[in-house]
Protein backbone atom coordinates (compact mmCIF):
# COMPACT_ATOMS: atom_id res chain seq x y z
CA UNK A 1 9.27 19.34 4.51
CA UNK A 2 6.35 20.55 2.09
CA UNK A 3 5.12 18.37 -0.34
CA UNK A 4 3.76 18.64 -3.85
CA UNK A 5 -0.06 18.50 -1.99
CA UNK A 6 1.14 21.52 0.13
CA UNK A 7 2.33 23.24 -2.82
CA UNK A 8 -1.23 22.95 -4.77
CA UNK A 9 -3.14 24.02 -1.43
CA UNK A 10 -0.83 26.85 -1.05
CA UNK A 11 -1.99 28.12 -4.85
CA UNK A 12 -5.47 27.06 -4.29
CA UNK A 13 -5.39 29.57 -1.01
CA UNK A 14 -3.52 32.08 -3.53
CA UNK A 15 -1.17 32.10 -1.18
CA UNK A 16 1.28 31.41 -4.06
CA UNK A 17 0.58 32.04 -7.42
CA UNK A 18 0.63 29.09 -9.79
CA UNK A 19 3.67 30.51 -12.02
CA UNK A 20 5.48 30.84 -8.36
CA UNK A 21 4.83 27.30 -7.87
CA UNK A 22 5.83 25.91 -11.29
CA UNK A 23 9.10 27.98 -10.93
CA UNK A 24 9.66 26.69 -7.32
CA UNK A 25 9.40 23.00 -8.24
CA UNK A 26 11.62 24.01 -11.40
CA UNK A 27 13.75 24.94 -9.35
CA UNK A 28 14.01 21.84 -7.03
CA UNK A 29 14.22 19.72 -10.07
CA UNK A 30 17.45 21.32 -10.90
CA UNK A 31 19.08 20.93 -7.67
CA UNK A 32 18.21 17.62 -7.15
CA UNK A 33 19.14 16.66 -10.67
CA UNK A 34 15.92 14.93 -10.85
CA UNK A 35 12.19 15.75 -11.66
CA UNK A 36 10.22 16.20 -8.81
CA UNK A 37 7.76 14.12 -9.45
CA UNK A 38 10.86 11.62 -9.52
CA UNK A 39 11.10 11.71 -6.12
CA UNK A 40 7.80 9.83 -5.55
CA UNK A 41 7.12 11.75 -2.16
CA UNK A 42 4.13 12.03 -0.03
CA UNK A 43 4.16 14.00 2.93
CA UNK A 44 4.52 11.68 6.52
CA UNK A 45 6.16 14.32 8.97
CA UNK A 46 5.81 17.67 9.39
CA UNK A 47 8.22 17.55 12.14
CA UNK A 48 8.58 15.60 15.33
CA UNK A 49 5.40 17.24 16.59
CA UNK A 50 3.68 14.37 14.19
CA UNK A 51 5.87 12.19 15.84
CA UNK A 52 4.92 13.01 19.35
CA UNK A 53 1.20 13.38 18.67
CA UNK A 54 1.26 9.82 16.76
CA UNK A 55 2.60 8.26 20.34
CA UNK A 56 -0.26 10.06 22.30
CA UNK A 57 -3.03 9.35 20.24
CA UNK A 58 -1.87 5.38 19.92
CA UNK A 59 -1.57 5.19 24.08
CA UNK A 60 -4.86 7.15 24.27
CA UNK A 61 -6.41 4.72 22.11
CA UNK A 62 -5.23 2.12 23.35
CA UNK A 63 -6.48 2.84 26.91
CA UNK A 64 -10.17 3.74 25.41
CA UNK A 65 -9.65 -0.06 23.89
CA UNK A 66 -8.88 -1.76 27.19
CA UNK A 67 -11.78 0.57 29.05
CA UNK A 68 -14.21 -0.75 26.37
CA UNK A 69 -13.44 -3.99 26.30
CA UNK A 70 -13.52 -4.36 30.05
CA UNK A 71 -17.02 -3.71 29.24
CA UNK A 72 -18.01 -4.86 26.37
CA UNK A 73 -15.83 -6.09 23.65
CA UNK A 74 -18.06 -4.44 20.65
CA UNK A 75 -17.13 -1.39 23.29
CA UNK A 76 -13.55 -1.50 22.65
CA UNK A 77 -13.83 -0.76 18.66
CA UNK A 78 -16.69 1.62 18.87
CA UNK A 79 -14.97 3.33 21.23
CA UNK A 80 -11.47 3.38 19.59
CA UNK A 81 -13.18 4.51 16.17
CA UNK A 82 -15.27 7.21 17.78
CA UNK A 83 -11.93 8.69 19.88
CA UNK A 84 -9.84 8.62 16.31
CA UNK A 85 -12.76 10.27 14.81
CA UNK A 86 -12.82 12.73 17.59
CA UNK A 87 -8.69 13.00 17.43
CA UNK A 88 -9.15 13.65 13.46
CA UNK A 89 -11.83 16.64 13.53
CA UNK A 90 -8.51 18.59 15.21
CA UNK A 91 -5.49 16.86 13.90
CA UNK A 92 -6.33 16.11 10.61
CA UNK A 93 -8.86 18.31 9.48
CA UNK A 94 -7.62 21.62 11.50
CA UNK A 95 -3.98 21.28 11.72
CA UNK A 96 -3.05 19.16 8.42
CA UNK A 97 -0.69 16.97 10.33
CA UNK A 98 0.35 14.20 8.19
CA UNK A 99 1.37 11.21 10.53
CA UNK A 100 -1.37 11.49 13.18
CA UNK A 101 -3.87 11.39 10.50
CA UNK A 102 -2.56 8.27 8.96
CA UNK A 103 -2.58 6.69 12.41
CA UNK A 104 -5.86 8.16 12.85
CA UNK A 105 -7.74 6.61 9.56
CA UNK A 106 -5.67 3.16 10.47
CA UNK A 107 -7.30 2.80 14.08
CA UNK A 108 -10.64 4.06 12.95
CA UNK A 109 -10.99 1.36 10.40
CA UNK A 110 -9.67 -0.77 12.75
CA UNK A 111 -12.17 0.14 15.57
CA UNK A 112 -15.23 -0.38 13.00
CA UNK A 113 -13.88 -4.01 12.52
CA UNK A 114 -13.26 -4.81 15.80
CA UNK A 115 -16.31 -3.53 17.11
CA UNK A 116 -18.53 -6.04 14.72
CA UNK A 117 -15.55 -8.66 15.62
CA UNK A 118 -16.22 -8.29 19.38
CA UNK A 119 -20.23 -8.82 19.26
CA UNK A 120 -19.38 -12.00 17.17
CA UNK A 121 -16.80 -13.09 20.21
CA UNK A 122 -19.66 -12.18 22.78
CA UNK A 123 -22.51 -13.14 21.11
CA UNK A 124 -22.06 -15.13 17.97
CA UNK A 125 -22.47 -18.82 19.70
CA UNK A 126 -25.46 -17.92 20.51
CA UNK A 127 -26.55 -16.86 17.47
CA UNK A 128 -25.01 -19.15 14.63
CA UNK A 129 -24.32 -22.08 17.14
CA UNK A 130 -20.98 -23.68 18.36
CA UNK A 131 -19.35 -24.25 14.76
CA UNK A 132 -21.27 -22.26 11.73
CA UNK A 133 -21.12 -23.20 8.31
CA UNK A 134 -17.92 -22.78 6.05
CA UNK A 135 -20.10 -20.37 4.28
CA UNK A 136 -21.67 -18.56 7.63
CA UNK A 137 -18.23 -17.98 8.40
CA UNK A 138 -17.81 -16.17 4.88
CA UNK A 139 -20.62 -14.42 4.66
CA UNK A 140 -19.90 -12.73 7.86
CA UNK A 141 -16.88 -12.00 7.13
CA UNK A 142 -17.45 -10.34 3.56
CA UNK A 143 -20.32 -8.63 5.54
CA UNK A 144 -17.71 -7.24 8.40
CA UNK A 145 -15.30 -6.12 5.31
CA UNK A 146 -18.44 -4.49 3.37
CA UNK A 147 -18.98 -2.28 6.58
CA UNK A 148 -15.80 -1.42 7.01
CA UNK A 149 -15.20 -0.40 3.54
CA UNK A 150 -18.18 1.64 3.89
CA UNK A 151 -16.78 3.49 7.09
CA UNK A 152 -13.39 4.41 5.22
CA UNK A 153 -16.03 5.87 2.50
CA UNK A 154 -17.67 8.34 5.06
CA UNK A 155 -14.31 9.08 6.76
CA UNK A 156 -12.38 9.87 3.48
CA UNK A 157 -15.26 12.09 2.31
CA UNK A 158 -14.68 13.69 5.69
CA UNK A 159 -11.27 14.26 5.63
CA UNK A 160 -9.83 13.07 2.19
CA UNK A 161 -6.42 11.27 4.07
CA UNK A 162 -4.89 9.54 1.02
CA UNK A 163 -4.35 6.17 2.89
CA UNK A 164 -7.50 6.19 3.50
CA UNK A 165 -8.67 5.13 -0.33
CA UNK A 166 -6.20 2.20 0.55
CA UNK A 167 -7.87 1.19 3.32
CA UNK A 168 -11.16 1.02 1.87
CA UNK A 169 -10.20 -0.85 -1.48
CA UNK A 170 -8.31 -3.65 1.15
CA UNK A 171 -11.92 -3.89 2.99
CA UNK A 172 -12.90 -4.54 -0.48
CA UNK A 173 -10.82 -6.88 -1.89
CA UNK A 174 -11.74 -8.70 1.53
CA UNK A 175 -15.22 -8.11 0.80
CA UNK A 176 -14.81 -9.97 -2.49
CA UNK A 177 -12.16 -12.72 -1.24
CA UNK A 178 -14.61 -13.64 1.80
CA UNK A 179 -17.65 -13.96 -0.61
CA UNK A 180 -16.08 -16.42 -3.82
CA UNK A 181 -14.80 -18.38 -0.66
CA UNK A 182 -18.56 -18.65 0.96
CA UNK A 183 -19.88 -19.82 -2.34
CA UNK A 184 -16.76 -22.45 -3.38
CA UNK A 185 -17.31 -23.41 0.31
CA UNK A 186 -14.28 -24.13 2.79
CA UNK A 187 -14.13 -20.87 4.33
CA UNK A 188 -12.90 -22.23 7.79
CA UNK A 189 -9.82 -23.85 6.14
CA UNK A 190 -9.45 -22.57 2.62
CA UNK A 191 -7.76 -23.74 -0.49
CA UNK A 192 -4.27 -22.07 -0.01
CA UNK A 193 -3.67 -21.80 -3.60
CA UNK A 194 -7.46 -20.40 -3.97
CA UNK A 195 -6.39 -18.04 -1.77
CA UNK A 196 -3.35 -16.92 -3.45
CA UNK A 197 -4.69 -16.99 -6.87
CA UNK A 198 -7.79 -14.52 -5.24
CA UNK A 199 -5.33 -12.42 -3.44
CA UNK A 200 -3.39 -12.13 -6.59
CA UNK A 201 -6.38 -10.88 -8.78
CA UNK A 202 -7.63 -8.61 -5.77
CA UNK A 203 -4.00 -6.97 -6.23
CA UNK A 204 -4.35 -6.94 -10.12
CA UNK A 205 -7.62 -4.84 -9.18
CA UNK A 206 -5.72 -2.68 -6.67
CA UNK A 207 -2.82 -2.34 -8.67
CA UNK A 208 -5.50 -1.17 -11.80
CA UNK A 209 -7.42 1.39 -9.70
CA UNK A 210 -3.92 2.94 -8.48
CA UNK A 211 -2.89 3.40 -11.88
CA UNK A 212 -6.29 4.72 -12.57
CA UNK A 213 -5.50 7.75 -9.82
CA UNK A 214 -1.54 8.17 -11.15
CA UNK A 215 -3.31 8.79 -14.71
CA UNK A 216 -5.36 11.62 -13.06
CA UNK A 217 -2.47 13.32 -11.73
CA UNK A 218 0.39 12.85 -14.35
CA UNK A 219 2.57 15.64 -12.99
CA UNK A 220 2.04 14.04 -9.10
CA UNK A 221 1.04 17.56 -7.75
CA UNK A 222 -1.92 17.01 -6.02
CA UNK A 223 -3.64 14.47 -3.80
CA UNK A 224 -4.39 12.20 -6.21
CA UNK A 225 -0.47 11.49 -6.49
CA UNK A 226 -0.89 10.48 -2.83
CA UNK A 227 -3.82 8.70 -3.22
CA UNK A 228 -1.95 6.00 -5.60
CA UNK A 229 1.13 5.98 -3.65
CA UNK A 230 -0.72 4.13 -1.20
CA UNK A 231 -2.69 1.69 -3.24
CA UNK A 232 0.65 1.18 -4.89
CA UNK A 233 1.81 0.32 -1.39
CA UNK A 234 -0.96 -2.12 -0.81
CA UNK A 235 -1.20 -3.60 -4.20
CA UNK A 236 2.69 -4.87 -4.27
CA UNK A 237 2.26 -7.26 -1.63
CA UNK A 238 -0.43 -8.51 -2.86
CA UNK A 239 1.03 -9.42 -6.59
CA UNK A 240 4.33 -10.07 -5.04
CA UNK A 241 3.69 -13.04 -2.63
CA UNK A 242 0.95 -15.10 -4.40
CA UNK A 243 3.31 -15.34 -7.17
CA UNK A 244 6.17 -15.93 -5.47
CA UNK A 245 4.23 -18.76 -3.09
CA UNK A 246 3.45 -20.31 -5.95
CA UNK A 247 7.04 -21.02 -6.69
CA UNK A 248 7.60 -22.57 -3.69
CA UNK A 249 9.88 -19.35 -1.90
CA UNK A 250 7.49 -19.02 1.31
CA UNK A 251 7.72 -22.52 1.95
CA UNK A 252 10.51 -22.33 4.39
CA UNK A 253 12.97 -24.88 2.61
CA UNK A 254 15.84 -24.22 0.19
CA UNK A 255 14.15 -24.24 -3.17
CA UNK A 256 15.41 -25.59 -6.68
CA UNK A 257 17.86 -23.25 -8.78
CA UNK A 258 15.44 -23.28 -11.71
CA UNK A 259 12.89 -21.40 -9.15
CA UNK A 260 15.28 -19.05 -8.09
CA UNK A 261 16.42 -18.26 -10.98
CA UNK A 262 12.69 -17.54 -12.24
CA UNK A 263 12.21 -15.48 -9.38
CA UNK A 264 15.15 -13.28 -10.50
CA UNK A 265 13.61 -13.07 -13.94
CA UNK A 266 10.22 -12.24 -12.20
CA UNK A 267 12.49 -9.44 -10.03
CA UNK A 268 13.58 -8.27 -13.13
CA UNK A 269 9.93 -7.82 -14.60
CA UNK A 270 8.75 -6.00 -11.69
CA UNK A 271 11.74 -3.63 -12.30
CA UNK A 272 11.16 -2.99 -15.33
CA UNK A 273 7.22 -2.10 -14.20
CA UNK A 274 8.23 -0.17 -11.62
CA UNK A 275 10.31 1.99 -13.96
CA UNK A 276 7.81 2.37 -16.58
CA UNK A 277 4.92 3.03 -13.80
CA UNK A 278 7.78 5.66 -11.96
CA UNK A 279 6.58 3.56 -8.74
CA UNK A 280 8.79 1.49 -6.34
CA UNK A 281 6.74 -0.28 -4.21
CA UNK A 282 6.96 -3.51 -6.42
CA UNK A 283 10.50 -3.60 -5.92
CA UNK A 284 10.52 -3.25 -2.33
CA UNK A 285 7.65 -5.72 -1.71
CA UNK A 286 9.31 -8.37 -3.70
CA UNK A 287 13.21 -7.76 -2.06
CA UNK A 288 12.87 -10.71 0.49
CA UNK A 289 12.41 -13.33 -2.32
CA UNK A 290 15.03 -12.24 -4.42
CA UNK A 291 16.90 -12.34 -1.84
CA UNK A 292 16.21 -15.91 -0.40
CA UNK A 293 16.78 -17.05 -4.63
CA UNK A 294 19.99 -15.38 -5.00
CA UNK A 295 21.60 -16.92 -1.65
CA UNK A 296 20.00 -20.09 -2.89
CA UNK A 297 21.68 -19.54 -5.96
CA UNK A 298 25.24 -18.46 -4.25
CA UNK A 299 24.97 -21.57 -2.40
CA UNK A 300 24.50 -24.11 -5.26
CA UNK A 301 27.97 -22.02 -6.84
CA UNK A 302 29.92 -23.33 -4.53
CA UNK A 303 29.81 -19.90 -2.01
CA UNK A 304 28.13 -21.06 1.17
CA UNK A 305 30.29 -19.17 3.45
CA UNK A 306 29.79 -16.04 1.89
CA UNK A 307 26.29 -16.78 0.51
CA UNK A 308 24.26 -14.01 2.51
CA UNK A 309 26.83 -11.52 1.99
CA UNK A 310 27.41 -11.79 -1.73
CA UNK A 311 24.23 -11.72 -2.18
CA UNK A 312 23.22 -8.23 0.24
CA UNK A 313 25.98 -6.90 -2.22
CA UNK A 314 24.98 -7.72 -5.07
CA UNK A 315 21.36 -6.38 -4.61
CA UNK A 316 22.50 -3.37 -2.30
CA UNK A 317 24.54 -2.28 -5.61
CA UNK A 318 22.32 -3.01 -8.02
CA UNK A 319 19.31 -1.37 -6.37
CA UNK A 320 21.88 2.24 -5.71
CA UNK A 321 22.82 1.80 -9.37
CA UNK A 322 19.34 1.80 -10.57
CA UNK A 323 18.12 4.78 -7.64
CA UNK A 324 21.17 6.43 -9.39
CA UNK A 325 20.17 6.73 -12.67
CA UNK A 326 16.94 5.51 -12.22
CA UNK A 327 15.43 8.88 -14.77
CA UNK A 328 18.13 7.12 -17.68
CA UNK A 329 16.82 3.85 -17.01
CA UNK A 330 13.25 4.80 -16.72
CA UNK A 331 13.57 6.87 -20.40
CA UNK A 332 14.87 3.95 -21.91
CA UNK A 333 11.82 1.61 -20.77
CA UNK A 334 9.02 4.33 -21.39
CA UNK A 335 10.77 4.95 -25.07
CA UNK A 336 10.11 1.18 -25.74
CA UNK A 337 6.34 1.53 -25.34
CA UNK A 338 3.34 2.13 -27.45
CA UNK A 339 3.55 6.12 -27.51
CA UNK A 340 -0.26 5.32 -26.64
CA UNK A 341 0.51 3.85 -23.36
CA UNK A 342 3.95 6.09 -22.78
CA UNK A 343 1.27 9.33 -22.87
CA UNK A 344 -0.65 7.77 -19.65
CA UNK A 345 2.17 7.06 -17.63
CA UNK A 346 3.62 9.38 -15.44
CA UNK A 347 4.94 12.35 -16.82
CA UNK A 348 8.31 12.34 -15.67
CA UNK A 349 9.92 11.88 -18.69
CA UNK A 350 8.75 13.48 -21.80
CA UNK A 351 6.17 11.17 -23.75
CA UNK A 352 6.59 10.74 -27.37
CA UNK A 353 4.00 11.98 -29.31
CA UNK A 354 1.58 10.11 -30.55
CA UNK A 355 1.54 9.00 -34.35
């Protein structure tokens, strides 16, 4: 129910004392048999009050959308960002509740997009003509990201959501995506691989500045922690499927057994990331490819039957084996490292010292 961000506003309030809160989390650590910092948690519910707020504020939303937009389309998204701004000065910054606000930064951002989106629906024909340029097209759209990005800024400065940093560094990454693709040209119909390959370094980026925020909060007790949960979260997908496109899995047909076993192998890698980084998200965002290679593999053994279930079991087990003993597995990849890199990682297992 309280996480570690509660805990450090508590002591920052002196509501607790910081020896209180050390012992408390001590404490916890020993129960759960695990650090607590182990646990990887960010606050989303306070209780279903979140729950029920979250459902209001999306139907109130939504209705300011459809008012707006039965006006004006650029309406509809100024109007939706305004009313989660609005819904935020209370929820967020005044009560502290956790869902709401995420819904809250989401559909702001949104709004700001929109908004721009909905004068170029209205108006752009008349502006840029019938059919723009490939690079027109880019340049707005970089332009559209760059303002959004800048939005998520001024909100998070506001009221410092953690999902919000995510939010901005997508805008970004779009930003920088929409731009290379306005100067290579074919922005209307883009280079699939291009766009893989850019996704894939955008999530390099991503996956760089989250690591950048763990760093800051080693012990995961503050807000940073939450900060690169999130880009974690955004920054799998985006290394997971370029790299798996590019072996052919999100094609739609069966693929060779020489890509699925790579894919394994890959699978594999991103485990053993995911351990040394103490983050999961790489292993989540990469499940549905493993698991279209191994019942690819099943079926060239001779199991077609039985395929899909032999291979849910095989990953179901193998992913509770490694949540299991996940602090074992994790000291055993950390002690392999430079004690260099093994002192910026995550501090949930002791780092060696350095030479």
């Amino acid at each position: 129910m309280y996480s570690e961000s509660d805990l450090q506003a508590a002591v920052e309030a002196n509501v607790l004392t910081p020896e209180a809160a050390a012992a408390f989390r001590s404490h916890i650590a020993t129960v759960r048999a695990a650090p607590g910092a182990d646990e990887e948690s960010f606050r989303l519910l306070t209780g279903f009050n979140d729950i029920f707020v979250s459902i209001a504020a999306v139907i109130l939303l939504v209705a300011v959308g459809w008012i707006g937009e039965s006006i004006h389309p650029t309406l509809a998204g100024l109007g939706v960002a305004a009313t989660a701004w609005g819904l935020a000065e209370y929820f967020t910054r005044q009560r502290r509740m956790a869902l709401p606000s995420i819904v809250l930064v989401i559909a702001f951002a949104g709004g700001v997009l929109g908004s721009m989106i909905g004068f170029l629906v209205k108006h752009g024909e008349d502006i840029f003509g019938r059919q723009p340029a490939d690079a027109t097209i880019a340049l707005l759209a970089a332009t559209m990201a760059l303002i959004t990005a800048g939005a998520t800024w001024v909100h998070w400065r506001r009221f410092m959501v953690p999902i919000t940093v995510a939010a901005g560094s997508a805008a970004l990454a779009a930003t920088a995506i929409a731009l290379i693709l306005a100067v290579v040209g074919g922005a209307d119909e883009p280079n699939v691989e291009l766009l893989m390959a850019l996704v894939l370094v955008a999530g390099l980026g991503v996956f760089t500045l989250a690591m950048w925020w763990d760093r800051s909060d080693r012990l995961r007790q503050t807000r940073r922690s939450d900060v690169a949960f999130w880009l974690h979260l955004l920054a799998a997908p985006m290394i997971a499927h370029p790299i798996f496109h590019m072996l052919g899995v999100t094609e739609g047909d069966d693929i060779t057994s020489a890509a699925a076993i790579l894919v394994v192998g890959i699978y594999v890698l991103f485990g053993i990331a995911a351990l040394a980084i103490d983050r999961r998200a790489l292993l989540v965002s990469a499940l549905a490819y493993v698991l279209v290679a191994m019942t690819q593999l099943f079926r060239e053994f001779g199991a077609v039957e039985l395929n899909v279930a032999l291979t849910a079991f095989v990953i179901g087990s193998a992913l509770l084996l490694l949540s299991a003993f996940w602090q074992n597995a994790r000291a055993a990849v950390v002690s392999l490292l430079p004690a260099n890199v093994a002192n910026q990682l995550p501090a949930t297992v002791s780092p060696r010292p350095a030479s």
